[in-house]
Protein backbone atom coordinates (compact mmCIF):
# COMPACT_ATOMS: atom_id res chain seq x y z
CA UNK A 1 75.31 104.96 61.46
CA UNK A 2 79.34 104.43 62.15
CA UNK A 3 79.36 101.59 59.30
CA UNK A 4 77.53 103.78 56.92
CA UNK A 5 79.93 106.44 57.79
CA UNK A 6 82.82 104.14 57.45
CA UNK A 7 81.90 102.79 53.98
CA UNK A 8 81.85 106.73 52.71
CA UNK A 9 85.01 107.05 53.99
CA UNK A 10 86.99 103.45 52.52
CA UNK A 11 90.50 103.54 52.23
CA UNK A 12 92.07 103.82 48.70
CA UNK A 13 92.85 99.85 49.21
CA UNK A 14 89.58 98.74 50.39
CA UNK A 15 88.01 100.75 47.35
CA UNK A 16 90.30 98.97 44.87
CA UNK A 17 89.24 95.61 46.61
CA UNK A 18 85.47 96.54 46.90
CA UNK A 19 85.27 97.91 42.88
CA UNK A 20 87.13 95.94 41.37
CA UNK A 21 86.60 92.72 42.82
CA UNK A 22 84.01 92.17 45.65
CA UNK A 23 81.07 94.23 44.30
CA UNK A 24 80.95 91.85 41.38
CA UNK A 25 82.16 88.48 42.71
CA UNK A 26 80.21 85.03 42.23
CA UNK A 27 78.81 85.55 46.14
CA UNK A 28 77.56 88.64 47.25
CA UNK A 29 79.74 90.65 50.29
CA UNK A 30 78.58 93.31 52.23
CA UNK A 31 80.87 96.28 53.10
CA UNK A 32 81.87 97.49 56.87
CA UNK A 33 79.48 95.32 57.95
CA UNK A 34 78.25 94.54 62.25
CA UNK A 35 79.14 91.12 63.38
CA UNK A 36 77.99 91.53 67.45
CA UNK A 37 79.82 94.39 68.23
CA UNK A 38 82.76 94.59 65.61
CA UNK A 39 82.25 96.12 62.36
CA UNK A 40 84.47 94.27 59.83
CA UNK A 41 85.69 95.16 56.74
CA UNK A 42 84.05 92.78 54.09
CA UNK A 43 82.13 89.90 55.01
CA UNK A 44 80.45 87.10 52.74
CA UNK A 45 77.56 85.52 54.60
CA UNK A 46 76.77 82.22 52.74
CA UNK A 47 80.91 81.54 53.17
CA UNK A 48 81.18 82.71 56.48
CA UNK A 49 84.04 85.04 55.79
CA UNK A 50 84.92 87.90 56.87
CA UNK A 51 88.21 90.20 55.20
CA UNK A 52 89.50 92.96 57.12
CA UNK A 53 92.51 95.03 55.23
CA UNK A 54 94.84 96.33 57.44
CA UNK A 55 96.61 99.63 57.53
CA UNK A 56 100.08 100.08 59.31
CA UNK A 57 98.49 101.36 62.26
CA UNK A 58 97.21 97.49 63.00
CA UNK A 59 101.19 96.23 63.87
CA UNK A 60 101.54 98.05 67.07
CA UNK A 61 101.25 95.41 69.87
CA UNK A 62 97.78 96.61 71.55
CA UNK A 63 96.29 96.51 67.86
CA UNK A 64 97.53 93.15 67.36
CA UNK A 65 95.72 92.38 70.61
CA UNK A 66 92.93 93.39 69.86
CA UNK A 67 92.82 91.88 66.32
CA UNK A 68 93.60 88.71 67.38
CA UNK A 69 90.58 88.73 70.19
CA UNK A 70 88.41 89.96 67.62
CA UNK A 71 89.79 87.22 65.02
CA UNK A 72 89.25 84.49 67.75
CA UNK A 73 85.42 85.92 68.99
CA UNK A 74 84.55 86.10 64.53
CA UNK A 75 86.06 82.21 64.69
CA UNK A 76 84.18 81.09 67.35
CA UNK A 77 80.84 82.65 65.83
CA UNK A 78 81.75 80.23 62.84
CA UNK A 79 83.78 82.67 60.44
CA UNK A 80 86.95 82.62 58.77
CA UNK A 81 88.92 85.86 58.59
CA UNK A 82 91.48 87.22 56.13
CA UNK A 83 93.51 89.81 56.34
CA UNK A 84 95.70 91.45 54.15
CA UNK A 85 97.48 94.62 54.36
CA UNK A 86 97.60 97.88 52.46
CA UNK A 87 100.65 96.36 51.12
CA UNK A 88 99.01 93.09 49.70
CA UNK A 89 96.34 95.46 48.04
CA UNK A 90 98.80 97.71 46.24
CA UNK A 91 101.17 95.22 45.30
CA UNK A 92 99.85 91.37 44.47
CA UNK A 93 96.24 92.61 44.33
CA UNK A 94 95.47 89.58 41.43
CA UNK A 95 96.87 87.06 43.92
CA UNK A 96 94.28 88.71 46.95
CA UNK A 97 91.55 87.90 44.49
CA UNK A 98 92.24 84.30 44.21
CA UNK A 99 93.54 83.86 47.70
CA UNK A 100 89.48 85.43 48.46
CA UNK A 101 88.33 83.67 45.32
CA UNK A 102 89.48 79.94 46.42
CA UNK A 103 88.23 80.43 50.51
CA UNK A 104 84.89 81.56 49.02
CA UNK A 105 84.44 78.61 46.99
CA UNK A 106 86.42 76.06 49.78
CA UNK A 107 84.23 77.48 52.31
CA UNK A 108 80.77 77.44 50.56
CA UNK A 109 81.56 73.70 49.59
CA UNK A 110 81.86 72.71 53.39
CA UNK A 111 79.20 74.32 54.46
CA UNK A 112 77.01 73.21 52.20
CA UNK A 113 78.15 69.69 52.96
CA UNK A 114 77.61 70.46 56.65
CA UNK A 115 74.27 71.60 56.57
């Protein structure tokens, strides 16, 4: 399948993220997984969040477009996305592990509460 294919073929940032953090965090995230007909990045089901790490090629307006429809349609489904960029990954990796780290916990809290 394209996600299976997609997770053989991670970028050198969504490896870092994926072994070095996700793989072993508190709440267990799938990688490149399908949400309707988008395949996102990372996604933690019992948060309802969804990371997506974006390469330079995502800041050209039609990207941004498309990001942002595909942000909005994940929202309205009930998830939360974050994105970072290559950028974020190479250089303040520690603080993309908390910022993921505190929206895990913030978000299993409410929905817990909500259910």
């Amino acid at each position: 399948s394209y996600s299976r294919q997609l997770r053989k073929n991670m970028t050198k940032q969504e490896k870092h993220l994926w072994y070095d953090f996700l793989r072993t965090a508190e709440f267990q995230f799938y990688r490149q997984r399908v949400i309707e007909n988008f395949i996102v990045d990372f996604s933690c089901t019992k948060a309802k969040l969804v990371i997506e790490i974006d390469g330079g090629q995502h800041f050209d307006d039609e990207m941004m477009q498309k990001d942002a429809h595909r942000d909005k349609r994940l929202n309205d489904l009930g998830y939360q996305v974050l994105r970072f960029t290559n950028i974020d990954i190479d250089q303040s990796f520690y603080r993309v592990c908390e910022i993921i780290k505190e929206t895990v916990e913030e978000r299993v809290r409410l929905l817990s509460r909500e259910s």
